[in-house]
Protein backbone atom coordinates (compact mmCIF):
# COMPACT_ATOMS: atom_id res chain seq x y z
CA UNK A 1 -72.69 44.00 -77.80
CA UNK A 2 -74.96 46.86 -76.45
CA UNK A 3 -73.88 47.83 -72.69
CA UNK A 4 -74.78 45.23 -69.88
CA UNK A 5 -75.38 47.09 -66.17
CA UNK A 6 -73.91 44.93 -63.52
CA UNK A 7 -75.03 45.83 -59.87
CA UNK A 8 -71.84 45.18 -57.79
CA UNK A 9 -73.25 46.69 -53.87
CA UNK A 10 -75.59 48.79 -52.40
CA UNK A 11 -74.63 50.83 -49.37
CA UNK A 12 -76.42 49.78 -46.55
CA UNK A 13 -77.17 53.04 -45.37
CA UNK A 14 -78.26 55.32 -48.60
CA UNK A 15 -79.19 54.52 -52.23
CA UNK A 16 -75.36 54.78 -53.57
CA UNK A 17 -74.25 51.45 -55.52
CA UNK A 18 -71.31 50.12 -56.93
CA UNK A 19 -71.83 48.72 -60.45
CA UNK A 20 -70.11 47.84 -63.48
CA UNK A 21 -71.10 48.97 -67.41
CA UNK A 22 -69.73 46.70 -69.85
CA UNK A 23 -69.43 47.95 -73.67
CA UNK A 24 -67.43 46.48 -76.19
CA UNK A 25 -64.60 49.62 -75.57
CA UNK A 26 -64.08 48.21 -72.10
CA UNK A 27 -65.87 48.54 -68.45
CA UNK A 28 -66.63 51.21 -66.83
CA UNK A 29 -66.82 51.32 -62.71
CA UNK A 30 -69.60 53.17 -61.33
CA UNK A 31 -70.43 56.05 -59.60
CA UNK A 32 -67.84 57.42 -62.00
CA UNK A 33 -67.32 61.01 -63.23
CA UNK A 34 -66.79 61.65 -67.08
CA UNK A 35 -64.72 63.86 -68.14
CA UNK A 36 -66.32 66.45 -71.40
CA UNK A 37 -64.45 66.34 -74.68
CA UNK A 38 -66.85 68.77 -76.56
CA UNK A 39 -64.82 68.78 -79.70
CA UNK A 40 -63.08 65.24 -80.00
CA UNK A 41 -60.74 66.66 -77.46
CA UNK A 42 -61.00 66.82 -73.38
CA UNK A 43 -59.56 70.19 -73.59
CA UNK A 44 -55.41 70.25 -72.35
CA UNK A 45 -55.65 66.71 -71.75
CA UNK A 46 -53.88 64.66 -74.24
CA UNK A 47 -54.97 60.53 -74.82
CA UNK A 48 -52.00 59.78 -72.54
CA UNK A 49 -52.93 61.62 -69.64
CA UNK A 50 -56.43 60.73 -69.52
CA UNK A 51 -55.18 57.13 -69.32
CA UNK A 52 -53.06 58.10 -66.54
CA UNK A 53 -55.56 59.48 -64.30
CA UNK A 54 -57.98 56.48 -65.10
CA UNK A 55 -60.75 58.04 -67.06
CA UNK A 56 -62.34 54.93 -68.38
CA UNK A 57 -65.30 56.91 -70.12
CA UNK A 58 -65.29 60.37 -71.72
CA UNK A 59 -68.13 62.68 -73.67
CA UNK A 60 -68.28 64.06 -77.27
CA UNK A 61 -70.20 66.72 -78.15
CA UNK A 62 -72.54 65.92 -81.48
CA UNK A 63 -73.73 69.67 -82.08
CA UNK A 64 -70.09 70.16 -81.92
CA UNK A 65 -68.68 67.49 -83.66
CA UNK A 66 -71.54 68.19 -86.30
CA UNK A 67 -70.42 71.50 -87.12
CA UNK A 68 -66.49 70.97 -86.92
CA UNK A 69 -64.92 68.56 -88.42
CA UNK A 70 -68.87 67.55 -90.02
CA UNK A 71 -69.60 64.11 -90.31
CA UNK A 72 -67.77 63.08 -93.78
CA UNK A 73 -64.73 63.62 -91.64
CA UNK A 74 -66.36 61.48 -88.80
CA UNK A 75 -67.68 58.65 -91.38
CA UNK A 76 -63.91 58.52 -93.15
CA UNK A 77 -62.06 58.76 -90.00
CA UNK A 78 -63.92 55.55 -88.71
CA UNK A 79 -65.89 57.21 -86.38
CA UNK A 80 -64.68 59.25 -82.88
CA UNK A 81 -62.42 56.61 -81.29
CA UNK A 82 -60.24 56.11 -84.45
CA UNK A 83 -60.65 59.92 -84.97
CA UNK A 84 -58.84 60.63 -81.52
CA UNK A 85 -57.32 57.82 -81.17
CA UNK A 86 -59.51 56.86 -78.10
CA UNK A 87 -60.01 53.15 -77.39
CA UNK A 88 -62.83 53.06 -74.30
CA UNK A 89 -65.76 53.90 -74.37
CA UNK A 90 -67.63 56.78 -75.61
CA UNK A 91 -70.54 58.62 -74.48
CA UNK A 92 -72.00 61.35 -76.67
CA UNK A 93 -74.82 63.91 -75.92
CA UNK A 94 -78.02 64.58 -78.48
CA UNK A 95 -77.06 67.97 -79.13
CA UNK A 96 -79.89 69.08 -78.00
CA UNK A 97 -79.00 71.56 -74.60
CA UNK A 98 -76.52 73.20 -77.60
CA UNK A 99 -79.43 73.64 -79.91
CA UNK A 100 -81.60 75.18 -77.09
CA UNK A 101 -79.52 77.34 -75.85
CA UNK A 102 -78.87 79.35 -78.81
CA UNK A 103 -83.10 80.75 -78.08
CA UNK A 104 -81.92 83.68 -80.33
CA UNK A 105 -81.35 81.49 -83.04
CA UNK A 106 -83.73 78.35 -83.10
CA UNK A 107 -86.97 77.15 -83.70
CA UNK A 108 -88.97 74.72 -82.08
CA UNK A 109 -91.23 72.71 -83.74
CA UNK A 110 -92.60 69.12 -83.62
CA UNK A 111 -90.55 68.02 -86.04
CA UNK A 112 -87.58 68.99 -84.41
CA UNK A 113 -85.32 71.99 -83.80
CA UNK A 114 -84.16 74.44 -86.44
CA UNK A 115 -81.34 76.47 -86.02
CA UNK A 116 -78.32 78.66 -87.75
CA UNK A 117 -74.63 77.51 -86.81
CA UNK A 118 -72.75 79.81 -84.02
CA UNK A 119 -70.28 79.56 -86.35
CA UNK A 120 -70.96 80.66 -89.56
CA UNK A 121 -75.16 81.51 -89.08
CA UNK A 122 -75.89 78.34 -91.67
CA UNK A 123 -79.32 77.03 -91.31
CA UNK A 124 -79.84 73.37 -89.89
CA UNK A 125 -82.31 70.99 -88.79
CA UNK A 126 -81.73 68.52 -85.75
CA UNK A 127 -84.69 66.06 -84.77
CA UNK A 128 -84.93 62.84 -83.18
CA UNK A 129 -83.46 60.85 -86.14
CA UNK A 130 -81.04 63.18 -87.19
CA UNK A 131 -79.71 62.94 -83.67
CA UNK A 132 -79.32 59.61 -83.59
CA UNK A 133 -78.04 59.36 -87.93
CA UNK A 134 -75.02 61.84 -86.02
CA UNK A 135 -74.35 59.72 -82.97
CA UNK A 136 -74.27 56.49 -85.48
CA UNK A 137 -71.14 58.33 -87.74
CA UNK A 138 -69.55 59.52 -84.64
CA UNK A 139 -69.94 55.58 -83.70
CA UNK A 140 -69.87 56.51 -79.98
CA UNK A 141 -70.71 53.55 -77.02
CA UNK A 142 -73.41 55.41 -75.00
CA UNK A 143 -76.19 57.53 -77.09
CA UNK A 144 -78.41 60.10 -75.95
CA UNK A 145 -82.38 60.91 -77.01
CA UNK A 146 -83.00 64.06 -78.42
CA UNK A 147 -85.10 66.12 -75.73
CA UNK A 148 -84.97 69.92 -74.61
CA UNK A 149 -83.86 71.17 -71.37
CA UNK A 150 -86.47 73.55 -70.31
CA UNK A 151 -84.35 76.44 -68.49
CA UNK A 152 -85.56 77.67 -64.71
CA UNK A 153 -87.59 79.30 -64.13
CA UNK A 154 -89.96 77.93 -67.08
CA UNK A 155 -94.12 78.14 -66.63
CA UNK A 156 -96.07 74.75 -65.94
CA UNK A 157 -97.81 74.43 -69.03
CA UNK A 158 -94.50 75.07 -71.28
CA UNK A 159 -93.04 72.59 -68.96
CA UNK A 160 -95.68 70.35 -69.10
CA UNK A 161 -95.97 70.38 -73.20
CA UNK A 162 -92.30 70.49 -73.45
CA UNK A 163 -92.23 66.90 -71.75
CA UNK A 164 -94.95 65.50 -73.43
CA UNK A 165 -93.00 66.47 -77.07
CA UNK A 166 -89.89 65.11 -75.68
CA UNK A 167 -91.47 62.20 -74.71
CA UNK A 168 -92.23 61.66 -78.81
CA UNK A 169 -89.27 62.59 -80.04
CA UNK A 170 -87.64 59.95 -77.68
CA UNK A 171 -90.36 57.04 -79.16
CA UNK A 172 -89.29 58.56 -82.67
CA UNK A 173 -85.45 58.41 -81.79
CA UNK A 174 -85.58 54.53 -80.19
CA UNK A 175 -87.63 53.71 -83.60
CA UNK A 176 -84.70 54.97 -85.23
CA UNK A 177 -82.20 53.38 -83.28
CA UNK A 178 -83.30 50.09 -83.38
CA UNK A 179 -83.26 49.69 -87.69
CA UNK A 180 -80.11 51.81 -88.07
CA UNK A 181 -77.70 52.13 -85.46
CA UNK A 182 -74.64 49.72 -84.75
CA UNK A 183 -75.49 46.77 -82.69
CA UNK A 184 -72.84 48.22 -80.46
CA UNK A 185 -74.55 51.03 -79.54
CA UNK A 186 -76.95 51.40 -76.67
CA UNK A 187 -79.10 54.21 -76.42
CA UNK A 188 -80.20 56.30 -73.05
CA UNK A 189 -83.82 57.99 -72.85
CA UNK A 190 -83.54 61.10 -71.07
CA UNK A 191 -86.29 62.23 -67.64
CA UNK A 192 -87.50 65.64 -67.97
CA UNK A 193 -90.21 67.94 -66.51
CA UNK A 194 -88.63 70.58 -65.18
CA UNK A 195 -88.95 71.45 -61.79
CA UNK A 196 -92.58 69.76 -61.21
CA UNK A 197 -92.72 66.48 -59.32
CA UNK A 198 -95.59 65.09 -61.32
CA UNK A 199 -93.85 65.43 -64.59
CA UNK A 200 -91.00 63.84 -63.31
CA UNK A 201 -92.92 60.86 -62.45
CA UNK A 202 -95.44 60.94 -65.91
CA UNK A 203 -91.92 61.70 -67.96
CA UNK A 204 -90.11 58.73 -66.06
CA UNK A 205 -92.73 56.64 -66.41
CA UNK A 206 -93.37 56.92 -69.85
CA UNK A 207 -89.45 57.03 -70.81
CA UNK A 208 -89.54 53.51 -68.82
CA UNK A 209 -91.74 51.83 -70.64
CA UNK A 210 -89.94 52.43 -73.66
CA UNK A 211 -87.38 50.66 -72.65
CA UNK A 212 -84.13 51.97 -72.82
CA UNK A 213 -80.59 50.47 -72.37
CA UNK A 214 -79.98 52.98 -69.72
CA UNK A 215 -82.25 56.72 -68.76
CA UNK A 216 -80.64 59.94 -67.77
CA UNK A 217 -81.86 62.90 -65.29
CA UNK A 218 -82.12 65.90 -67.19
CA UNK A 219 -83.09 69.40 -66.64
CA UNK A 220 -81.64 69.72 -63.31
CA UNK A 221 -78.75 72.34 -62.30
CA UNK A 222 -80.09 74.52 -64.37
CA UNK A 223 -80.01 77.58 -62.01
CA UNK A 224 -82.74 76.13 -59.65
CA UNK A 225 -81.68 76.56 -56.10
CA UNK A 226 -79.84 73.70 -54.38
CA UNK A 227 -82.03 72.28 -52.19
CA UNK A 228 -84.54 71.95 -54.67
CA UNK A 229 -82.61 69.95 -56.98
CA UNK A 230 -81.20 67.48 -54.10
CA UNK A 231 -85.13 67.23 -53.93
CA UNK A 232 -86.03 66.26 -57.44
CA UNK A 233 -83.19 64.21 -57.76
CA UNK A 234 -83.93 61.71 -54.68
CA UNK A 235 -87.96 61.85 -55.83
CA UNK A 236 -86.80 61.22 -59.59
CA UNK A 237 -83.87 58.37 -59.29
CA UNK A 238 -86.20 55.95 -57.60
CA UNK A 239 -88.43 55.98 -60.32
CA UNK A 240 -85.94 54.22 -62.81
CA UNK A 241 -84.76 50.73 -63.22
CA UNK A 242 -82.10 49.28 -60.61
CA UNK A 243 -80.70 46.84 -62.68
CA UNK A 244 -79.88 49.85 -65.97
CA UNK A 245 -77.52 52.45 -65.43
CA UNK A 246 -78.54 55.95 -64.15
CA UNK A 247 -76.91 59.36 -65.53
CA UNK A 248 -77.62 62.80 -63.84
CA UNK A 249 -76.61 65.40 -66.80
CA UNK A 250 -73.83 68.28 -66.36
CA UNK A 251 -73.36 67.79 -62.41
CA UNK A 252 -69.33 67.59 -61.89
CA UNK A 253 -69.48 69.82 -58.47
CA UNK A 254 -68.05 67.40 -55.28
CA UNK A 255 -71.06 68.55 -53.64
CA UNK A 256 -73.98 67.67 -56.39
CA UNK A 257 -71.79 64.67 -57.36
CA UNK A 258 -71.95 63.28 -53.49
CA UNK A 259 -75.78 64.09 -53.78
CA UNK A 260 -76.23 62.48 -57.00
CA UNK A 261 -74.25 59.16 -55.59
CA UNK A 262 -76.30 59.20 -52.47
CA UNK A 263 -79.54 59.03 -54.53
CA UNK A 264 -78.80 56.02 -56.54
CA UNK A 265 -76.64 57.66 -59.79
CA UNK A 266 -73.98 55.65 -61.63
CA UNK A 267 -72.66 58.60 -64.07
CA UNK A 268 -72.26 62.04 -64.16
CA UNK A 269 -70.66 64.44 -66.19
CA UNK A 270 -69.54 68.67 -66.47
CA UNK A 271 -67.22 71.04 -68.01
CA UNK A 272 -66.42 72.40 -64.82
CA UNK A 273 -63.23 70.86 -64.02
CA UNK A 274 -61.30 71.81 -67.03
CA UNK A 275 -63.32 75.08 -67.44
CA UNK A 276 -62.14 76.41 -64.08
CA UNK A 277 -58.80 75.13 -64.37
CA UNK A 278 -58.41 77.48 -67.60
CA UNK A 279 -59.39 80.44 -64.71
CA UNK A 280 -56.80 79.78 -62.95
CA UNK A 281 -58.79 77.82 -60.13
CA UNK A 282 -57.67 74.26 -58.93
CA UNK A 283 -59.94 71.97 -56.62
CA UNK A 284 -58.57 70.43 -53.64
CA UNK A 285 -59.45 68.44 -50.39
CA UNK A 286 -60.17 71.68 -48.55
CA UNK A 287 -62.11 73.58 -50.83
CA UNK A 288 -61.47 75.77 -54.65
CA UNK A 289 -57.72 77.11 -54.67
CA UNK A 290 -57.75 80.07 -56.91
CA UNK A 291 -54.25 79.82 -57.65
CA UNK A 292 -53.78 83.77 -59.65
CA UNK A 293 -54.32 85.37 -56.01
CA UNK A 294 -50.80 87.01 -54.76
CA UNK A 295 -50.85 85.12 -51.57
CA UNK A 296 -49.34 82.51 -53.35
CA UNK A 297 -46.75 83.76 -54.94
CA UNK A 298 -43.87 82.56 -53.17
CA UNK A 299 -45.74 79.37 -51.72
CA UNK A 300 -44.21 76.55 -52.63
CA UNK A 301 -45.95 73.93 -51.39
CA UNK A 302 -48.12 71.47 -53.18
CA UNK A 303 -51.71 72.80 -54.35
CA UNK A 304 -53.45 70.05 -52.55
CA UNK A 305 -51.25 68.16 -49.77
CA UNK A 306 -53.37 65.20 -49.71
CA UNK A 307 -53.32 64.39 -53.41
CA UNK A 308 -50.50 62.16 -54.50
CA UNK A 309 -51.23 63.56 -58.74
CA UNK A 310 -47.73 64.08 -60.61
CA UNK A 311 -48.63 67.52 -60.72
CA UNK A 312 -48.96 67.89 -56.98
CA UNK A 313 -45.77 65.76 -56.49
CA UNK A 314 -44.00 67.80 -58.78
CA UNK A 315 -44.95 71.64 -59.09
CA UNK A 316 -45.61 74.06 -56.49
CA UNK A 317 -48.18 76.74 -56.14
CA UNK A 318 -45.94 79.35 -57.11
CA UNK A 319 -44.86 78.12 -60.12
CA UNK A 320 -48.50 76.88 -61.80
CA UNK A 321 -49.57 80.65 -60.34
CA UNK A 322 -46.52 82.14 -62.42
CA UNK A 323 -47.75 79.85 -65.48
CA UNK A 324 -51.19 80.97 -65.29
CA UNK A 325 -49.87 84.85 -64.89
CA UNK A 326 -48.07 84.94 -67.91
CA UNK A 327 -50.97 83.00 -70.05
CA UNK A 328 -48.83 79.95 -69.74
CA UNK A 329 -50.92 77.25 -71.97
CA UNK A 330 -49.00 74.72 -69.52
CA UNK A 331 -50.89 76.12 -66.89
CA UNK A 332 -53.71 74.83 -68.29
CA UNK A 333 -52.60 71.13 -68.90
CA UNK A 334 -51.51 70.48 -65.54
CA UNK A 335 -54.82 72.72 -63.54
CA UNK A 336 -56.96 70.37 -66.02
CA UNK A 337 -55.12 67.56 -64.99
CA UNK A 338 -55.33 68.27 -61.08
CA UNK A 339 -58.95 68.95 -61.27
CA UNK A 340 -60.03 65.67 -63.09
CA UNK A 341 -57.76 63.75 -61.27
CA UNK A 342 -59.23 64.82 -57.77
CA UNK A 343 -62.69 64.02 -59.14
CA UNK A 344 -61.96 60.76 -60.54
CA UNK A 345 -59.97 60.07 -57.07
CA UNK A 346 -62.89 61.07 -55.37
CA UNK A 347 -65.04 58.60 -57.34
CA UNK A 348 -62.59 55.82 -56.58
CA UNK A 349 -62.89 56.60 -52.93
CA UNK A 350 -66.77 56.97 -53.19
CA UNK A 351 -67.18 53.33 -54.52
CA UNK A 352 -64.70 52.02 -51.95
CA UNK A 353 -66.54 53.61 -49.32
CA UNK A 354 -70.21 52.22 -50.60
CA UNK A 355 -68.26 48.80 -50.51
CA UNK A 356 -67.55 49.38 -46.64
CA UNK A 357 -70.94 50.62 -46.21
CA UNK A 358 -69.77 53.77 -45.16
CA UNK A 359 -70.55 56.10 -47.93
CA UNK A 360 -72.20 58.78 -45.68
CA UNK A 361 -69.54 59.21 -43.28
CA UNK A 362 -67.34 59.48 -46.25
CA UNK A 363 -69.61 62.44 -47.54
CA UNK A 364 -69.58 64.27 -43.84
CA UNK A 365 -66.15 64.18 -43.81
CA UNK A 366 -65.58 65.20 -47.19
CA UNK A 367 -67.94 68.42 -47.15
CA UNK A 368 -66.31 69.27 -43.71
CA UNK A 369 -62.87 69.45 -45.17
CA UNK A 370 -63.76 70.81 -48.02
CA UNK A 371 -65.92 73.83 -46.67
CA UNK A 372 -69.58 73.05 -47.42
């Protein structure tokens, strides 16, 4: 079956909900954080230890995926879950912020996006049905349209005719969809139009009445300053469906995740926990821990005293700083751990709190501890 959004609660005093997304690799609670496996792997996290800290959804890459291992792998494999031995759901990305972000290498065109491999400079074509022809091998629960994130700062008429392309690709990509994909599959449109209110509302509009399982936020944290995309994001949630599930793209910050639950957002998703925890750089209840620094070399407490993780019950600061100093890959494993633990314990706590109808006290007390 294709996903089913269940609205659980609303919290009395903001636009954060509880909810449930069934798929036919298991539920998913929402507001939930998903953790990025960009290669069929959520980097220093094995299977095991996802399942430990609850992850009940995670991310594949398909410009990634497409590239390395290619998709006769994928197809003979049995797609992504039997691949990686992965049995919940799935959510995969179009590609398309990979493809646009190599600007020194593509080529825009209505058709879609040329561009040469960052790996070995081969030429290849992605467009809306190619997209979605890679998301069907890699099989994956939750698809994604194929759009382009406009960067910031980006002029209103690029912005503007960006949108409006997008806006056809995604038509061209649901047309797809619908006469090839697996009738497991459920497919997200994505809300663009940059930084400009009235794009927002055109491009949400339009991506509405398409029809979607589910619609996405992209575009925003991007660069643009903060307070501008708290803005967008409580003008541009409102605008979509209450009863499909909502997805602000590559937020996984406490801070723009509590602002993206306050404004009505189910899912949400970012590198940044395992990225930082390959720096050496651990987050905790009262802020970012960089863990290298020499002050704690002979602490041995835990790295976050209020996390009950079998990394912070079991290793000190000391010795995950002596891990990291000496290029430790353990290091690694257990900082990735930590950090996607605390987020997907934060999440927990976030949906309990909505339930009690006290989701912004939760939030003040959270960014006062933590240091906002």
């Amino acid at each position: 079956m294709p996903l089913k959004y269940e609205l659980i609660k609303k919290d009395k005093y903001s636009n954060a909900r509880v909810g449930v997304i069934h798929t036919e690799h298991g539920d998913i609670h929402t507001p939930i954080f998903m953790p990025v496996g960009t290669k069929a792997s959520v980097k220093a996290m094995t299977v095991d230890s996802l399942k430990e800290i609850n992850a009940e959804i995670i991310l594949g890459n398909t410009y990634h995926l497409y590239l390395k291992p290619g998709m006769d792998i994928m197809r003979k494999a049995g797609g992504l879950h039997k691949f990686m031995n992965w049995d919940r759901p799935i959510l995969t990305d179009s590609g398309g912020f990979q493809v646009f972000s190599l600007s020194d290498i593509r080529k825009i065109t209505e058709e879609g996006a040329e561009f040469r491999s960052h790996i070995d400079g081969s030429k290849h074509m992605f467009t809306p049905e190619k997209s979605i022809e890679i998301q069907n091998d890699i099989h994956s629960d939750i698809m994604m349209s194929f759009d382009e994130c406009v960067e910031y700062p980006a002029s209103y008429d690029y912005t503007k005719k960006s949108m409006e392309r997008t806006l056809r690709w995604a038509k061209r990509g649901l047309d797809y969809h619908k006469k090839n994909s697996h009738k497991d599959q459920s497919l997200f449109g994505i809300v663009q139009g940059g930084m400009y209110k009235d794009l927002r509302e055109y491009s949400a509009k339009k991506t509405v009445e398409m029809d979607f399982d589910g619609y996405s936020i992209g575009g925003l944290s991007v660069g643009e300053p903060k307070e501008m995309m708290i803005d967008l994001l409580n003008f541009t949630t409102p605008l979509l469906p209450e009863d499909k599930p909502r997805y602000n793209m590559g937020v996984g910050t406490p801070d723009y995740l509590l602002e993206s639950f306050q404004a009505g957002i189910d899912m949400a998703d970012c590198v940044l926990p395992t990225r930082i925890a390959r720096n050496g750089t651990a987050l905790t209840s009262n802020g970012k821990l960089v863990i290298r620094n020499a002050k704690y070399k002979e602490d041995f407490t835990p790295l976050d005293h209020d996390c009950d993780c079998p990394v912070c019950r079991n290793y000190s600061r000391a010795y995950i700083r002596h891990l990291v100093n000496v290029n430790e890959i353990l290091a690694s494993m257990l900082l990735s751990y930590h950090n996607l633990y605390f987020l997907l314990n934060m999440c927990k706590e976030v949906r309990e709190a909505i339930m009690n109808d006290s989701f912004l006290d939760y939030k003040k007390n959270f960014y006062e501890k933590y240091g906002y």
